[in-house]
Protein backbone atom coordinates (compact mmCIF):
# COMPACT_ATOMS: atom_id res chain seq x y z
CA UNK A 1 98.15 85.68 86.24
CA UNK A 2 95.84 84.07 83.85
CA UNK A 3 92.52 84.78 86.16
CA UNK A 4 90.21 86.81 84.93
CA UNK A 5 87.07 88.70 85.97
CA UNK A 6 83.96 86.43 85.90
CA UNK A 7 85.98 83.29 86.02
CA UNK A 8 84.63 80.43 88.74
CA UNK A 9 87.88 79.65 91.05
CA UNK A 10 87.36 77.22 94.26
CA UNK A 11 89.80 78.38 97.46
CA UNK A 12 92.49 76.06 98.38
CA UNK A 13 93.26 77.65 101.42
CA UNK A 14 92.34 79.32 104.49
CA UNK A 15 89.20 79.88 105.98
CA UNK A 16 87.26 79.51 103.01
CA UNK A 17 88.89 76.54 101.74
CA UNK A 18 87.11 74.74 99.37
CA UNK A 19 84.34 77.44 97.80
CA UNK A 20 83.47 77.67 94.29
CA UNK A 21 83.02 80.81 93.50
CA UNK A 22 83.03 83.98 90.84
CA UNK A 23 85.60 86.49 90.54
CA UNK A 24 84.24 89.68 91.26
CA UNK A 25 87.70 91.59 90.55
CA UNK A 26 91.40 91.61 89.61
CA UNK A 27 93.87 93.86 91.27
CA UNK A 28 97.16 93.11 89.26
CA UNK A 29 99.59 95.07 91.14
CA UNK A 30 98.73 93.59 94.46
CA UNK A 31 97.68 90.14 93.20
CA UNK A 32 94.76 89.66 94.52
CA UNK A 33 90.96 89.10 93.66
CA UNK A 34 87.69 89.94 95.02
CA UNK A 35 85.56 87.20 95.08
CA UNK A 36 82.04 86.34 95.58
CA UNK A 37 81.22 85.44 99.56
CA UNK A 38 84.34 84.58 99.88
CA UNK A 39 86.75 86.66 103.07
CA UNK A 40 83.51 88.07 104.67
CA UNK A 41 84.51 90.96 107.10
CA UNK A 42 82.20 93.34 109.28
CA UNK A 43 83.08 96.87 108.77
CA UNK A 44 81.22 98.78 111.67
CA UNK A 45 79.71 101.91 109.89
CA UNK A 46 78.42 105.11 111.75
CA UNK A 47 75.03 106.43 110.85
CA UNK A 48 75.07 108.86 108.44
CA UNK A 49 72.63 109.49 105.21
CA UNK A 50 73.67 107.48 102.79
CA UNK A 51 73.75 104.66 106.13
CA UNK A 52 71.02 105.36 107.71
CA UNK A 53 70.14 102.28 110.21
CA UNK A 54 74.83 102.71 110.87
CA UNK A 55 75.66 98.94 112.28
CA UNK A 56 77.71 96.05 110.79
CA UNK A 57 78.03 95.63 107.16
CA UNK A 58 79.34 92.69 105.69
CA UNK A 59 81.56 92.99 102.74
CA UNK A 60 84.37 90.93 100.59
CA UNK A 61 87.70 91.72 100.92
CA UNK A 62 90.18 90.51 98.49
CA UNK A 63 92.06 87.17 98.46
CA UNK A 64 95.77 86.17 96.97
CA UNK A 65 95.30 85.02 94.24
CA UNK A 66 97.83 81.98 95.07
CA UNK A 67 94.99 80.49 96.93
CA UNK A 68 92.94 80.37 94.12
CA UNK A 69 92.44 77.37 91.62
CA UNK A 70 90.57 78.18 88.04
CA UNK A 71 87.77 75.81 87.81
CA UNK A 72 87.12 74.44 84.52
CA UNK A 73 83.54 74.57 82.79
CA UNK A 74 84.39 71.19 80.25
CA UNK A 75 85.93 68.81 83.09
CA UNK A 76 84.49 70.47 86.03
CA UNK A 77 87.55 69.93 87.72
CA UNK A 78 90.58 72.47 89.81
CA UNK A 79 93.32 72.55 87.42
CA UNK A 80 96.18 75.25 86.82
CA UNK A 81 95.89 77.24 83.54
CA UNK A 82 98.31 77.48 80.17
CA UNK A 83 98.67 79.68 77.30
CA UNK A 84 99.31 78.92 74.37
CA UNK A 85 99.21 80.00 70.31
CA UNK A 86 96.60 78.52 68.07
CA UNK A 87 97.10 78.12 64.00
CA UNK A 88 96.20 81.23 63.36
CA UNK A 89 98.50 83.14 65.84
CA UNK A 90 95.57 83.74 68.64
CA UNK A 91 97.30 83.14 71.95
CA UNK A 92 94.79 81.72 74.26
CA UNK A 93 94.26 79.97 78.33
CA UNK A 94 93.75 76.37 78.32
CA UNK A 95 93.17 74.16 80.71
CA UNK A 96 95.99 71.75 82.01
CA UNK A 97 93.83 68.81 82.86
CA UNK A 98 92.12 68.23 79.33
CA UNK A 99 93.50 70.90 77.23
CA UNK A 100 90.08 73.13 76.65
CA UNK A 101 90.55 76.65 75.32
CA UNK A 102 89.24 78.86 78.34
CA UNK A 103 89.69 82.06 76.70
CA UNK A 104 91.53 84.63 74.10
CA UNK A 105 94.28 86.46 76.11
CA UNK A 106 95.55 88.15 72.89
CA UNK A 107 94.46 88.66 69.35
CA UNK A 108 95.89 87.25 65.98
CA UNK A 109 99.73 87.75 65.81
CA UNK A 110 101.09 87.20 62.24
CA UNK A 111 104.35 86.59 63.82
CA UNK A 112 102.93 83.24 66.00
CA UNK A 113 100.79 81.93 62.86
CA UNK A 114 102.07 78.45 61.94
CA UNK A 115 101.67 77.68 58.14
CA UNK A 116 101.53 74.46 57.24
């Protein structure tokens, strides 16, 4: 999963389909992400102190993250992401449609360095 937190992802599916929004949060295990406005519930809350007025509150609930498509910020464009290693043995995400960096996933590796 090469999503992160803070990344802008559209929906491809569902009832959502086709919102650009932020990533909120990244639950690994489960694969899914919280993201902005995006799988609006009610959750009907009884009045208490910390909810005083009790009602309907609205809230996100998370989304697989198999319906999600990274948006990138140089083509502006839904596109899948890679990884790859640079010169210097950073691995990094790139973007698929017109080969960007988008990111450092892991620091320098000696190991992955090319010397040329």
């Amino acid at each position: 999963m090469l999503i992160r937190t803070g990344d802008t992802v559209e929906v491809i599916t569902g009832a959502d389909r086709g919102t650009r929004s932020r990533v909120i949060q990244i639950d690994r295990i489960k694969g899914k992400a919280l993201v902005e406005n995006v799988n609006r519930v009610y959750k009907h809350v009884r009045r208490s102190q910390k909810h005083p007025q009790g009602g309907r509150l609205s809230k996100e609930m998370p989304v697989q993250i198999s319906n999600l498509m990274y948006i990138c910020q140089s083509c502006d464009a839904k596109t899948r992401l890679g990884a790859r290693y640079l010169s210097d043995g950073t691995k990094e995400r790139f973007c698929k449609k017109c080969g960007n960096g988008a990111g450092e996933i892991a620091p320098p590796h000696a190991a992955y360095a090319t010397t040329t």
